[in-house]
PDBML (XML) file of the C-alpha atoms, coordinates in Angstrom:
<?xml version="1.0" encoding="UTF-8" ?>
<PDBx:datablock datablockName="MODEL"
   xmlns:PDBx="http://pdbml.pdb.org/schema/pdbx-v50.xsd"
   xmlns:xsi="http://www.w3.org/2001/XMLSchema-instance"
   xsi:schemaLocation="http://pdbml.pdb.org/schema/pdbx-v50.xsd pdbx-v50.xsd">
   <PDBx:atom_siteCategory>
      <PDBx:atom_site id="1">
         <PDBx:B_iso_or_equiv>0.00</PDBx:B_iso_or_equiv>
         <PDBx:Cartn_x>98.402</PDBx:Cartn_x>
         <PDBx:Cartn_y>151.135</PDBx:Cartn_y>
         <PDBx:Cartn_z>133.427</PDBx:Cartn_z>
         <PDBx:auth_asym_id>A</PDBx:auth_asym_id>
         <PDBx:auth_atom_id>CA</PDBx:auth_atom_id>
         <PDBx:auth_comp_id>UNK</PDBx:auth_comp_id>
         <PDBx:auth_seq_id>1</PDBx:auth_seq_id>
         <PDBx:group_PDB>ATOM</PDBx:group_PDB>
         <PDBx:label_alt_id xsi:nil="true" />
         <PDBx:label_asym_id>A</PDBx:label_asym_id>
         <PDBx:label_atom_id>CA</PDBx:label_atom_id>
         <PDBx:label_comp_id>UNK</PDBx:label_comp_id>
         <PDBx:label_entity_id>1</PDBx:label_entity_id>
         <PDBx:label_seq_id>1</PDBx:label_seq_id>
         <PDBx:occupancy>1.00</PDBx:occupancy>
         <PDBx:pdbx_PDB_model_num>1</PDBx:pdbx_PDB_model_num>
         <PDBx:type_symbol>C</PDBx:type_symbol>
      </PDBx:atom_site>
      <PDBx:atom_site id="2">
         <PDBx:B_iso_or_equiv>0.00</PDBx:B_iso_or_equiv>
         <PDBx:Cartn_x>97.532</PDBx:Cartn_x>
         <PDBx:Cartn_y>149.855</PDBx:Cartn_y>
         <PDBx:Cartn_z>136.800</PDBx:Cartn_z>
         <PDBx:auth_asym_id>A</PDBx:auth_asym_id>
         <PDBx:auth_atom_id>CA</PDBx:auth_atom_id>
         <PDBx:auth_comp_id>UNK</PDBx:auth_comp_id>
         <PDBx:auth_seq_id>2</PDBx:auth_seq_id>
         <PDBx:group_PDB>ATOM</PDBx:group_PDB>
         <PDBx:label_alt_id xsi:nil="true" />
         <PDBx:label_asym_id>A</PDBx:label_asym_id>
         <PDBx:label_atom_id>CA</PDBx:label_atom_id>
         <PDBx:label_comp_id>UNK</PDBx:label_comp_id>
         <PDBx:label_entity_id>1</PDBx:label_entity_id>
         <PDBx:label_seq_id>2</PDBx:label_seq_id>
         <PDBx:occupancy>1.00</PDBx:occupancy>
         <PDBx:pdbx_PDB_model_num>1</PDBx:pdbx_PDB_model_num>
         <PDBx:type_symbol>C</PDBx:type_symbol>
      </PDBx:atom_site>
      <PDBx:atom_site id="3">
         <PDBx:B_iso_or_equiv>0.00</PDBx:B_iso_or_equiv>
         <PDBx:Cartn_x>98.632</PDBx:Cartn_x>
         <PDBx:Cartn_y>150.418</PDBx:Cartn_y>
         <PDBx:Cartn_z>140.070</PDBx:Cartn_z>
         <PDBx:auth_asym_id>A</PDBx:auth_asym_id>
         <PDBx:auth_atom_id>CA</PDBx:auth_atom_id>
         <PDBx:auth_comp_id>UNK</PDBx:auth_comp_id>
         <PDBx:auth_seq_id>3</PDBx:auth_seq_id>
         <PDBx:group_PDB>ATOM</PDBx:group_PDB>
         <PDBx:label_alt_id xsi:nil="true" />
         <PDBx:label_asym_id>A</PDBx:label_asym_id>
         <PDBx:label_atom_id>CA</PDBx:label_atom_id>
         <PDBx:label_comp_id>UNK</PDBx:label_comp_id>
         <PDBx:label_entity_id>1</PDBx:label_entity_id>
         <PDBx:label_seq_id>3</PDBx:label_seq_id>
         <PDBx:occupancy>1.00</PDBx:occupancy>
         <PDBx:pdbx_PDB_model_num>1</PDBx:pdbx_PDB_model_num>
         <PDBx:type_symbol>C</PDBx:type_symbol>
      </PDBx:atom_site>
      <PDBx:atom_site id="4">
         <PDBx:B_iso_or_equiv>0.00</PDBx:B_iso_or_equiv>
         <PDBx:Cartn_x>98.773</PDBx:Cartn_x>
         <PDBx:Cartn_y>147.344</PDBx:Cartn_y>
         <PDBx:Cartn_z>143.408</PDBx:Cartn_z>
         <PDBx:auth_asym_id>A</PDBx:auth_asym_id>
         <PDBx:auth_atom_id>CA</PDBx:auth_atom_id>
         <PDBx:auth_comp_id>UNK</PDBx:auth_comp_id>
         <PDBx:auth_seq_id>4</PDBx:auth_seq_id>
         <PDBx:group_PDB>ATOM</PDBx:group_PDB>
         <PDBx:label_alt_id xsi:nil="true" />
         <PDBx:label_asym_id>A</PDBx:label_asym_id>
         <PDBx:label_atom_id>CA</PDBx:label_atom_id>
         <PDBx:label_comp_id>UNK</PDBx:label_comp_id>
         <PDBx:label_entity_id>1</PDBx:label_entity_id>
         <PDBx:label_seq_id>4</PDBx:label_seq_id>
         <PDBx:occupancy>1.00</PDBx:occupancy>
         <PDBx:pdbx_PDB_model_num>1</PDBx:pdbx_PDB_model_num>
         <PDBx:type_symbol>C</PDBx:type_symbol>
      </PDBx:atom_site>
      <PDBx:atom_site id="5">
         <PDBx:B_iso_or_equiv>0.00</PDBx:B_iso_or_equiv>
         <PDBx:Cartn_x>98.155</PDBx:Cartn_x>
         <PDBx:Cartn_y>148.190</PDBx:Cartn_y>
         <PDBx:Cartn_z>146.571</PDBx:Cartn_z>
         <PDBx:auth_asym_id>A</PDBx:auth_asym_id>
         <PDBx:auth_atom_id>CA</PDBx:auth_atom_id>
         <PDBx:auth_comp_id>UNK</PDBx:auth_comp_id>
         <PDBx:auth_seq_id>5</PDBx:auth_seq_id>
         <PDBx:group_PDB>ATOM</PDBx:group_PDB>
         <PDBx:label_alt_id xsi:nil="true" />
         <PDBx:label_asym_id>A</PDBx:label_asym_id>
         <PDBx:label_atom_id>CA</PDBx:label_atom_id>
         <PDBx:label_comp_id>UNK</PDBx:label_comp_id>
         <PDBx:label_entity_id>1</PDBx:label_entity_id>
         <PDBx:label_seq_id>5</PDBx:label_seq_id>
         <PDBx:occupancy>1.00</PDBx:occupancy>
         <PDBx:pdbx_PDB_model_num>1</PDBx:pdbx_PDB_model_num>
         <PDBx:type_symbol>C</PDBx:type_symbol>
      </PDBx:atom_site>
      <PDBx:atom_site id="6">
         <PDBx:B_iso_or_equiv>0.00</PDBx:B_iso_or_equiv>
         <PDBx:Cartn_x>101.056</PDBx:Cartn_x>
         <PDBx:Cartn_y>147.553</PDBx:Cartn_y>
         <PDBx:Cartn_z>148.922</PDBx:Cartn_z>
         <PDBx:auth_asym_id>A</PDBx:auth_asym_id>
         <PDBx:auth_atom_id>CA</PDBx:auth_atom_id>
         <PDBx:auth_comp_id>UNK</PDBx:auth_comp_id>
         <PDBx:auth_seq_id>6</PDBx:auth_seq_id>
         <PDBx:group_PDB>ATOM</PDBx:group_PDB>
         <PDBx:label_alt_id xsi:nil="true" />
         <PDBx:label_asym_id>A</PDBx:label_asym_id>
         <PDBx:label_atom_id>CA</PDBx:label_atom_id>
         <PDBx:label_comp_id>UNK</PDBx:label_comp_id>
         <PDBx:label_entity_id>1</PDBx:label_entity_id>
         <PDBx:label_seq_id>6</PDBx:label_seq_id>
         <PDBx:occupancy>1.00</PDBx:occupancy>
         <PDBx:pdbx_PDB_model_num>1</PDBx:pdbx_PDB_model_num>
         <PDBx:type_symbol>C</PDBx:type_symbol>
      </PDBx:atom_site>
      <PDBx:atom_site id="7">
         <PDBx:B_iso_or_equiv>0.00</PDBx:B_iso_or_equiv>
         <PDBx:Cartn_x>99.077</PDBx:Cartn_x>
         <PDBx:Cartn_y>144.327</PDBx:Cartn_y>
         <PDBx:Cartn_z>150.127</PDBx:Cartn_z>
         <PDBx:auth_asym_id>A</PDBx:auth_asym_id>
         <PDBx:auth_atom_id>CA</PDBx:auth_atom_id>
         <PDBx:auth_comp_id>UNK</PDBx:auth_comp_id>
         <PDBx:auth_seq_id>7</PDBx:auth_seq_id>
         <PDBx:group_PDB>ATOM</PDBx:group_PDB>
         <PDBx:label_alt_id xsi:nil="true" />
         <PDBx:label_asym_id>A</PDBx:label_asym_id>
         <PDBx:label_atom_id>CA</PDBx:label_atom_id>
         <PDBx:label_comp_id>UNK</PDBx:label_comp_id>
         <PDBx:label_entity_id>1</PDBx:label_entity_id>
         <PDBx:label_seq_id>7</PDBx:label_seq_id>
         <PDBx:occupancy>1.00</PDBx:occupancy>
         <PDBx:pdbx_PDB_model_num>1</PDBx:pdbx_PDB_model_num>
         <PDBx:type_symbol>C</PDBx:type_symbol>
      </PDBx:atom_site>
      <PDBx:atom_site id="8">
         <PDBx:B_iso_or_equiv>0.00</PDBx:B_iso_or_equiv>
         <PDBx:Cartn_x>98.933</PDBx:Cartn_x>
         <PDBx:Cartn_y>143.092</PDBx:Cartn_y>
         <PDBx:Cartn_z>146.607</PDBx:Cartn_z>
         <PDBx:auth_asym_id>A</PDBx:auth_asym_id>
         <PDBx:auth_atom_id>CA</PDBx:auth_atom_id>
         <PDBx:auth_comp_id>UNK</PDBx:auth_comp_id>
         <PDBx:auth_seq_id>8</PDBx:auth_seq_id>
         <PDBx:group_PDB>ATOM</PDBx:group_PDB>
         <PDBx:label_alt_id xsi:nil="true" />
         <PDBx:label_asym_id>A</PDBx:label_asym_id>
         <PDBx:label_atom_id>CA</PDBx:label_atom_id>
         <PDBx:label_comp_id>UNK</PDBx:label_comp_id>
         <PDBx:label_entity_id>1</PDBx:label_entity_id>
         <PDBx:label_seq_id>8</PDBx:label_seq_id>
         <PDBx:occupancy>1.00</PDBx:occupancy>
         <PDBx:pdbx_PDB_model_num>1</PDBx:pdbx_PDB_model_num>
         <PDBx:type_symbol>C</PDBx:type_symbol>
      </PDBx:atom_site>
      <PDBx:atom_site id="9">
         <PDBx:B_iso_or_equiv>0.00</PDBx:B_iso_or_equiv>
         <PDBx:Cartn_x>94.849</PDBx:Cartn_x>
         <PDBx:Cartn_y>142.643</PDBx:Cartn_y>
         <PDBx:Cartn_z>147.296</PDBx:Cartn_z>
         <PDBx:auth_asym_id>A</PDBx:auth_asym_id>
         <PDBx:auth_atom_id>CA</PDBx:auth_atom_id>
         <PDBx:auth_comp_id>UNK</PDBx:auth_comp_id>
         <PDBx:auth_seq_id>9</PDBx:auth_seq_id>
         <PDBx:group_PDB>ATOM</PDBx:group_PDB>
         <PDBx:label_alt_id xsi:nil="true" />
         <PDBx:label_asym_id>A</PDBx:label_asym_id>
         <PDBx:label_atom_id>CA</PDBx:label_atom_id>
         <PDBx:label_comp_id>UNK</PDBx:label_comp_id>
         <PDBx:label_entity_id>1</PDBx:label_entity_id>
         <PDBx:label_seq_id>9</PDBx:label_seq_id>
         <PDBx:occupancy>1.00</PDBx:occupancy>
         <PDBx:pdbx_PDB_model_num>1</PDBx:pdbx_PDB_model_num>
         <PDBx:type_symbol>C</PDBx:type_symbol>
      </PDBx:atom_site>
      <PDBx:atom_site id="10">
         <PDBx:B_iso_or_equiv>0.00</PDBx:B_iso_or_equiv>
         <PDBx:Cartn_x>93.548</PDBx:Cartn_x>
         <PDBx:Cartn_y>145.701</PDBx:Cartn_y>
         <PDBx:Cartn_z>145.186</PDBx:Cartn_z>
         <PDBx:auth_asym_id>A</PDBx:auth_asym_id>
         <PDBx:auth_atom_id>CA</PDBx:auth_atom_id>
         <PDBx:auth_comp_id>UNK</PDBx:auth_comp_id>
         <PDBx:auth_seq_id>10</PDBx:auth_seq_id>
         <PDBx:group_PDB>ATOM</PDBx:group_PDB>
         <PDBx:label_alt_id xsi:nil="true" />
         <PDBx:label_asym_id>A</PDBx:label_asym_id>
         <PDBx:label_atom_id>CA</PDBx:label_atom_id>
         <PDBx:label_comp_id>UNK</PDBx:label_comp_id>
         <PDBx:label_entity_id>1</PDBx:label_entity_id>
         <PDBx:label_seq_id>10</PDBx:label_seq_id>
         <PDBx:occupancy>1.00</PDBx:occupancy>
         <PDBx:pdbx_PDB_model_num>1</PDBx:pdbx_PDB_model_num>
         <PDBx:type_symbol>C</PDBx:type_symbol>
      </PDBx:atom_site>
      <PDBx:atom_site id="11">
         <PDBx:B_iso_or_equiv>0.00</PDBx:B_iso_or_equiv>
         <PDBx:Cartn_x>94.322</PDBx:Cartn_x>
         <PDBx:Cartn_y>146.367</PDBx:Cartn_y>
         <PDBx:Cartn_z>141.582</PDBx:Cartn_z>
         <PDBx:auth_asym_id>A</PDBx:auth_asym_id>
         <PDBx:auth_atom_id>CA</PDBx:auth_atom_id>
         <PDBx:auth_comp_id>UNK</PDBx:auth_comp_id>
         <PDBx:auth_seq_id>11</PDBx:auth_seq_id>
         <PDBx:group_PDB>ATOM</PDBx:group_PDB>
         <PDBx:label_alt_id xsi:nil="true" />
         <PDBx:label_asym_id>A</PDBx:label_asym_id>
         <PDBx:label_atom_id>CA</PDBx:label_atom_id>
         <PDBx:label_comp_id>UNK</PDBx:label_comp_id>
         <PDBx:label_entity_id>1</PDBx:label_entity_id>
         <PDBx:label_seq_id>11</PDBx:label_seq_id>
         <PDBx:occupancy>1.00</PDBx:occupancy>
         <PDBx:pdbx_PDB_model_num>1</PDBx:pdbx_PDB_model_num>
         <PDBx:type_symbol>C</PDBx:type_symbol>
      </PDBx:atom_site>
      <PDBx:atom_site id="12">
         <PDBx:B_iso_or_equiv>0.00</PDBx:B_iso_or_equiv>
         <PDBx:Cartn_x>93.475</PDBx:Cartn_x>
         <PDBx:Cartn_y>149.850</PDBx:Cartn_y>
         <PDBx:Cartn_z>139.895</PDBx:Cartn_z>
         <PDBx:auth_asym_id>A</PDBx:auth_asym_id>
         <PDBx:auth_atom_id>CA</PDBx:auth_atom_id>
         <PDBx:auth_comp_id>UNK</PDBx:auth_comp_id>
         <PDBx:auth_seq_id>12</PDBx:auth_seq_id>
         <PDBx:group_PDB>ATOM</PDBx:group_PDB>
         <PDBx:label_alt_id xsi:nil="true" />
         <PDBx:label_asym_id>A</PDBx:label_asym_id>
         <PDBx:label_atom_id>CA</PDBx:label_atom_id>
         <PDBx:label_comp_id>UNK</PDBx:label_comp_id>
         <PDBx:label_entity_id>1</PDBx:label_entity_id>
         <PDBx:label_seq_id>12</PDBx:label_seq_id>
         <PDBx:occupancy>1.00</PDBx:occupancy>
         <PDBx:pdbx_PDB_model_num>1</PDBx:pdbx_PDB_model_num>
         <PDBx:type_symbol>C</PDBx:type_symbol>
      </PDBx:atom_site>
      <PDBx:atom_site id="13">
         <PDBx:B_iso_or_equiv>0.00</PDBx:B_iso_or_equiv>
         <PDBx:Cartn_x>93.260</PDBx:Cartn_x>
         <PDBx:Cartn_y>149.810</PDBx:Cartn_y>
         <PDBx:Cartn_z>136.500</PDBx:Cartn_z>
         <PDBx:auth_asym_id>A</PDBx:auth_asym_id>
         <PDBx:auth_atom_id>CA</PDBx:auth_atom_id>
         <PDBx:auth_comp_id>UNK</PDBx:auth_comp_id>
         <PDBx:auth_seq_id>13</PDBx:auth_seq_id>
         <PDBx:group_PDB>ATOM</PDBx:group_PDB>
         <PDBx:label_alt_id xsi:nil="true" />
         <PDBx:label_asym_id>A</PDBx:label_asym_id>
         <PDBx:label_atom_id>CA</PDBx:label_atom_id>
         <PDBx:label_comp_id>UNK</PDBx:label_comp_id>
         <PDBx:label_entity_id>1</PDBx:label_entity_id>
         <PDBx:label_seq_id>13</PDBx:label_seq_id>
         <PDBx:occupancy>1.00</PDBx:occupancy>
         <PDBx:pdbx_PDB_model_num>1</PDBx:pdbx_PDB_model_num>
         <PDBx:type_symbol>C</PDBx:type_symbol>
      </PDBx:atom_site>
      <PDBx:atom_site id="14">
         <PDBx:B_iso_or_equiv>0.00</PDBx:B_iso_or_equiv>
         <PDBx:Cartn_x>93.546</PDBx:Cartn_x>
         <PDBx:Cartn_y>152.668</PDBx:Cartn_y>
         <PDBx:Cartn_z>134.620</PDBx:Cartn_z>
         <PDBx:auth_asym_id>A</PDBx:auth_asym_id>
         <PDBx:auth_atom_id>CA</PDBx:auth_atom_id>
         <PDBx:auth_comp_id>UNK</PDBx:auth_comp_id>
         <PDBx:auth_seq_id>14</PDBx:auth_seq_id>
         <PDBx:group_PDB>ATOM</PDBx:group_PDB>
         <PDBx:label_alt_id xsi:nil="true" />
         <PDBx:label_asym_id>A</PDBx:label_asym_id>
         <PDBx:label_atom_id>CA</PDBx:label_atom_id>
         <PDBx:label_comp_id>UNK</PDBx:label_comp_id>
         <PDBx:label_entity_id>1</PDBx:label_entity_id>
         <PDBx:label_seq_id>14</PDBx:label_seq_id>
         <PDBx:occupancy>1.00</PDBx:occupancy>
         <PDBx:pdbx_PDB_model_num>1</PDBx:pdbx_PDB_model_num>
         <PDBx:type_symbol>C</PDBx:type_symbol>
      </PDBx:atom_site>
      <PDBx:atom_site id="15">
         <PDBx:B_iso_or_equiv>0.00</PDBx:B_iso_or_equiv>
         <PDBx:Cartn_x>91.712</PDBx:Cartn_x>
         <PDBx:Cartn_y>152.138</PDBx:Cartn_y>
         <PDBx:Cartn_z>131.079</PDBx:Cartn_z>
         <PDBx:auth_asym_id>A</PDBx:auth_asym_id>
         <PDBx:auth_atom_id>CA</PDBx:auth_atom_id>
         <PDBx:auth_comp_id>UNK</PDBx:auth_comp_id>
         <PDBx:auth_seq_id>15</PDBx:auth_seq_id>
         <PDBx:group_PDB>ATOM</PDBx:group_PDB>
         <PDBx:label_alt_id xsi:nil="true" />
         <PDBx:label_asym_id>A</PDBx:label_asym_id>
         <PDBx:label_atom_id>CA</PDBx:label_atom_id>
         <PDBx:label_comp_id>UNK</PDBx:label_comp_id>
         <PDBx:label_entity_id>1</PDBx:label_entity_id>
         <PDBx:label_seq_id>15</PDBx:label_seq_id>
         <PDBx:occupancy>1.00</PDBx:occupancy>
         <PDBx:pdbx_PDB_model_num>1</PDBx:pdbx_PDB_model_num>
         <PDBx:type_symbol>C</PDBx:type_symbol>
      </PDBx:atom_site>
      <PDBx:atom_site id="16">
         <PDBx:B_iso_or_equiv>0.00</PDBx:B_iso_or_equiv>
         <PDBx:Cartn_x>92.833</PDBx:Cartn_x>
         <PDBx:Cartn_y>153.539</PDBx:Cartn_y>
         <PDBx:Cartn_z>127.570</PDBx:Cartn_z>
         <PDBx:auth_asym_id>A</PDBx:auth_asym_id>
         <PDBx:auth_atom_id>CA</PDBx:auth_atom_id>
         <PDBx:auth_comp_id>UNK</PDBx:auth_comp_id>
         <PDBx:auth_seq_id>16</PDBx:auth_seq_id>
         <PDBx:group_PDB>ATOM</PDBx:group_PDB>
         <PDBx:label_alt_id xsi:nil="true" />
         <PDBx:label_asym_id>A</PDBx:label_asym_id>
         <PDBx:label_atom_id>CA</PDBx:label_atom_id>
         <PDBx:label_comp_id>UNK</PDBx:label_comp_id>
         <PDBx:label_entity_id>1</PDBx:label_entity_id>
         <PDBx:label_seq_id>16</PDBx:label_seq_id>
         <PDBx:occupancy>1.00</PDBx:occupancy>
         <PDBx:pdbx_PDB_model_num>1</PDBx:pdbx_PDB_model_num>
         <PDBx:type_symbol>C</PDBx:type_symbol>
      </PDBx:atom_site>
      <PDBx:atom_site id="17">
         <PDBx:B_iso_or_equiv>0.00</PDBx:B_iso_or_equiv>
         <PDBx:Cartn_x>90.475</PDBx:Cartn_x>
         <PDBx:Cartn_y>156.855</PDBx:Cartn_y>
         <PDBx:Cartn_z>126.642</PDBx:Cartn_z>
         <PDBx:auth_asym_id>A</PDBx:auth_asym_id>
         <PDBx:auth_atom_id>CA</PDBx:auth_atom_id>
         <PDBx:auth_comp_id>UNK</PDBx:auth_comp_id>
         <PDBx:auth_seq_id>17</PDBx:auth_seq_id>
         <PDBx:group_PDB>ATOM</PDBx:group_PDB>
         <PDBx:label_alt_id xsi:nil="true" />
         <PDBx:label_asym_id>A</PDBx:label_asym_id>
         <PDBx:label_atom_id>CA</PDBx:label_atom_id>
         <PDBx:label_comp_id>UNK</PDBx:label_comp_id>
         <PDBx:label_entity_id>1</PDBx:label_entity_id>
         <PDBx:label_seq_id>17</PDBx:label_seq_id>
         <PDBx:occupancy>1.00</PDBx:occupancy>
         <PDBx:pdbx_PDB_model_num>1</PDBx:pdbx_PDB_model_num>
         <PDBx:type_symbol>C</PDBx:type_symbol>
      </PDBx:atom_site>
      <PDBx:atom_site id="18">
         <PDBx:B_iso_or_equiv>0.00</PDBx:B_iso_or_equiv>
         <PDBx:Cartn_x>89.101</PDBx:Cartn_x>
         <PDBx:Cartn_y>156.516</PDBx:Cartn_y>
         <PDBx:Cartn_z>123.329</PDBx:Cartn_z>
         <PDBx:auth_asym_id>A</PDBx:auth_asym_id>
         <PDBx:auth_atom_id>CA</PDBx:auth_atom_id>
         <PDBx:auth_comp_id>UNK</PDBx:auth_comp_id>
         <PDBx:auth_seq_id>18</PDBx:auth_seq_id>
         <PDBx:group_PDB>ATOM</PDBx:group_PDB>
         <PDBx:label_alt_id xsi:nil="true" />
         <PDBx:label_asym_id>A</PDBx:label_asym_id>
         <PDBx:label_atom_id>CA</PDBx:label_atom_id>
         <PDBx:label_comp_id>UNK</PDBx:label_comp_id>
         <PDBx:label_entity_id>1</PDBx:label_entity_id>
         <PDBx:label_seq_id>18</PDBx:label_seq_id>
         <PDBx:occupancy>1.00</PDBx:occupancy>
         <PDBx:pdbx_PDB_model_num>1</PDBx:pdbx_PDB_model_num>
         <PDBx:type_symbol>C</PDBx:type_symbol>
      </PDBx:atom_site>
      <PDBx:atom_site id="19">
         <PDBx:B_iso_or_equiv>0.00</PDBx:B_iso_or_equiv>
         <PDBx:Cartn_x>88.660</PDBx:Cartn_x>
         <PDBx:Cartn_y>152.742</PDBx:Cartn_y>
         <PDBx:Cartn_z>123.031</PDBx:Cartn_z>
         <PDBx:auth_asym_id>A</PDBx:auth_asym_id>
         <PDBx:auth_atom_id>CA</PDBx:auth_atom_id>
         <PDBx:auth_comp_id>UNK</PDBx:auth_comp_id>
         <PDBx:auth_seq_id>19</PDBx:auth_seq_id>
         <PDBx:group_PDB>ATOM</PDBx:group_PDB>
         <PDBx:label_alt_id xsi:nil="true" />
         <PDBx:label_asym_id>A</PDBx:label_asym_id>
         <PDBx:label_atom_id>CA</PDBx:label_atom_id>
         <PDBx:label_comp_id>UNK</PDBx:label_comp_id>
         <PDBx:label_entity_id>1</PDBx:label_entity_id>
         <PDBx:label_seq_id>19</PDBx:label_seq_id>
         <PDBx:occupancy>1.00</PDBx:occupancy>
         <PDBx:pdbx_PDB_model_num>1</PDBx:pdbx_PDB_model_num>
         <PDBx:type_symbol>C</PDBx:type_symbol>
      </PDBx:atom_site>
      <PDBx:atom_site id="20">
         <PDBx:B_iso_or_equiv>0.00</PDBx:B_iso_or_equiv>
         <PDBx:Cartn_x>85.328</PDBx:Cartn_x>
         <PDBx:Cartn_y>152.209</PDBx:Cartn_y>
         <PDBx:Cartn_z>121.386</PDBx:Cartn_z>
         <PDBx:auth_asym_id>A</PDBx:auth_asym_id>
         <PDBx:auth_atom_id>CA</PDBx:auth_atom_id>
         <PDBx:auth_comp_id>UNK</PDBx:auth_comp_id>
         <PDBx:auth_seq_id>20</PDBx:auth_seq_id>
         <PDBx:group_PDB>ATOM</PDBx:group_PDB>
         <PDBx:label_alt_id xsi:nil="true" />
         <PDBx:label_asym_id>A</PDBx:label_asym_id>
         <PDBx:label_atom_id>CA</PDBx:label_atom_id>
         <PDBx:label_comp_id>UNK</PDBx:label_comp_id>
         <PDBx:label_entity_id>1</PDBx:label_entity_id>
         <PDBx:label_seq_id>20</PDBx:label_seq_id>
         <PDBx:occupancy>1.00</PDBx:occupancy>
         <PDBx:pdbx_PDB_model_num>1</PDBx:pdbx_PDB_model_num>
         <PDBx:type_symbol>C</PDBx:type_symbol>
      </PDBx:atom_site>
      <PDBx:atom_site id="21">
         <PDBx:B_iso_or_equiv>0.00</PDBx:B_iso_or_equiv>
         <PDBx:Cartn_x>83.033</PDBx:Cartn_x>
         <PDBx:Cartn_y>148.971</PDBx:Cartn_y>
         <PDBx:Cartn_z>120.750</PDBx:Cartn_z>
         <PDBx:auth_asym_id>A</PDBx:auth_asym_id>
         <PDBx:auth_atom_id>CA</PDBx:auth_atom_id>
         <PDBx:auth_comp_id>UNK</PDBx:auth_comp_id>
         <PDBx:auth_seq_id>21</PDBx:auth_seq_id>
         <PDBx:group_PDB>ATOM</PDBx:group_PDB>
         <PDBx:label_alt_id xsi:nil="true" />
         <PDBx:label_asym_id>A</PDBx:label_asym_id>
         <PDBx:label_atom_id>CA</PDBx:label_atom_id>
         <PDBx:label_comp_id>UNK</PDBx:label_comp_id>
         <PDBx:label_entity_id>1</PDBx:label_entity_id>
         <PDBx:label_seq_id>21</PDBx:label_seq_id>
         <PDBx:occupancy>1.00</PDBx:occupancy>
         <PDBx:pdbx_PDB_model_num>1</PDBx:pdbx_PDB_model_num>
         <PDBx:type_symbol>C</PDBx:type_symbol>
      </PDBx:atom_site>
      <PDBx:atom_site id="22">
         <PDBx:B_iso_or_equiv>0.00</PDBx:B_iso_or_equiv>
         <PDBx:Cartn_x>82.065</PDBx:Cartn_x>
         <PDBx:Cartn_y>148.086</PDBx:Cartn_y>
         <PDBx:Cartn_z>117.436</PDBx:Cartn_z>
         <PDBx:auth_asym_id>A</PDBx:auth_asym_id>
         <PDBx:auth_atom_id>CA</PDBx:auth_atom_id>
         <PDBx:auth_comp_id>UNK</PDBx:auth_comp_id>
         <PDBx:auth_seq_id>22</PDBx:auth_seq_id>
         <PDBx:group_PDB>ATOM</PDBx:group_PDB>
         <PDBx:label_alt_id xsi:nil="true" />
         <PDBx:label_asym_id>A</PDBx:label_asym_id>
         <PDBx:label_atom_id>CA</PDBx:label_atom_id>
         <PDBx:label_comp_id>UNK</PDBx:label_comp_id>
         <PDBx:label_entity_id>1</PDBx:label_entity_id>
         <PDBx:label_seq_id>22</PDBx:label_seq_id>
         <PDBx:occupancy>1.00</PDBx:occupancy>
         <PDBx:pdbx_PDB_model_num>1</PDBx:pdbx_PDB_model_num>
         <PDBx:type_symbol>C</PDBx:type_symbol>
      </PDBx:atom_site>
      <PDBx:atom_site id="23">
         <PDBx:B_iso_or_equiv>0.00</PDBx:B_iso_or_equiv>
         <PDBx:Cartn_x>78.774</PDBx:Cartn_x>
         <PDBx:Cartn_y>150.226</PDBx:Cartn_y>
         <PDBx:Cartn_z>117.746</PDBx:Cartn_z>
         <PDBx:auth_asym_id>A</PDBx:auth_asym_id>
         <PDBx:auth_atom_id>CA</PDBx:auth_atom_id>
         <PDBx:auth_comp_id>UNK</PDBx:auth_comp_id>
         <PDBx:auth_seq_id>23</PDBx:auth_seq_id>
         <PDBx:group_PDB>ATOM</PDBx:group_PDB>
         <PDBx:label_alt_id xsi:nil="true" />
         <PDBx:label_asym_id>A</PDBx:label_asym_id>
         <PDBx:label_atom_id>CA</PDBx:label_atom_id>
         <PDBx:label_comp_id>UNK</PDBx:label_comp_id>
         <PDBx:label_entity_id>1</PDBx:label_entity_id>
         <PDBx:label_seq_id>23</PDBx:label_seq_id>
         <PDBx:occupancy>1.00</PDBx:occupancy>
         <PDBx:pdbx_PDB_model_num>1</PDBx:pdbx_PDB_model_num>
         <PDBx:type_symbol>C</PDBx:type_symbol>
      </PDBx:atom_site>
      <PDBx:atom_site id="24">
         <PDBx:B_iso_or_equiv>0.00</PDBx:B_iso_or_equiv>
         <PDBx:Cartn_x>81.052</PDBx:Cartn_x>
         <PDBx:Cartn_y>153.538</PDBx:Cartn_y>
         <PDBx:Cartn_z>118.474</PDBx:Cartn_z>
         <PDBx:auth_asym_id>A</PDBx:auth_asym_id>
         <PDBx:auth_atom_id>CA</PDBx:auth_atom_id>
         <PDBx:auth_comp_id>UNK</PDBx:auth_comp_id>
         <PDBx:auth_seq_id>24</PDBx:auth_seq_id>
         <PDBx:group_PDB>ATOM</PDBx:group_PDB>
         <PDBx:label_alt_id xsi:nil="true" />
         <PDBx:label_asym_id>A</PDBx:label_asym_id>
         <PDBx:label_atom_id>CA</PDBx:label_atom_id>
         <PDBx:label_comp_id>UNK</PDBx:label_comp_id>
         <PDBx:label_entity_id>1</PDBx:label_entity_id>
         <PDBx:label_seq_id>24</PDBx:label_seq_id>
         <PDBx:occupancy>1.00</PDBx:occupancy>
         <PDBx:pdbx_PDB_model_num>1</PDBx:pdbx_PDB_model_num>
         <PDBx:type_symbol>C</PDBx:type_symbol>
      </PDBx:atom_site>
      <PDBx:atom_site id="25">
         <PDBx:B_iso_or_equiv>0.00</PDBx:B_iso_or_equiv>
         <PDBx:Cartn_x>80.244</PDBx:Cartn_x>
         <PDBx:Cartn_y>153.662</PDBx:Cartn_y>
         <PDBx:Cartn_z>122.324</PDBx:Cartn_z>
         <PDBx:auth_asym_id>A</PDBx:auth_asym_id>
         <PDBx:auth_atom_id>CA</PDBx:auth_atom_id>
         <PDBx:auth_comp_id>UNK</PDBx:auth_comp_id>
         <PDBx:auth_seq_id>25</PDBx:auth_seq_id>
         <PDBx:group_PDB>ATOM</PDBx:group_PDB>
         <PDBx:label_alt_id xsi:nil="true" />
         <PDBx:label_asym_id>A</PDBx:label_asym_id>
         <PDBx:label_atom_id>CA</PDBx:label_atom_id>
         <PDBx:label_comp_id>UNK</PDBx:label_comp_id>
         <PDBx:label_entity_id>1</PDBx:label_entity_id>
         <PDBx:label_seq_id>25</PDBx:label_seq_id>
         <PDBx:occupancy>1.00</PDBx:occupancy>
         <PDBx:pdbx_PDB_model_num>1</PDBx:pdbx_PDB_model_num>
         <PDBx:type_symbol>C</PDBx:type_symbol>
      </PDBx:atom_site>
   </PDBx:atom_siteCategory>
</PDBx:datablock>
C-alpha cells in the first residue's frame, strides 16, 4: 500500500514483509 500526502509531493510506500531476493535476503 501507499499513502500521498495531501500535496500529492510525497509518496509512502509501505512494502510487502517477507519478499525475498533470489539469495534469501
Amino acid at each position: 500500500s501507499w499513502d500521498v500526502s495531501p500535496d500529492g509531493k510525497t509518496y509512502t510506500f509501505h512494502l510487502k514483509k517477507g519478499v525475498k531476493f533470489h539469495n534469501g535476503k
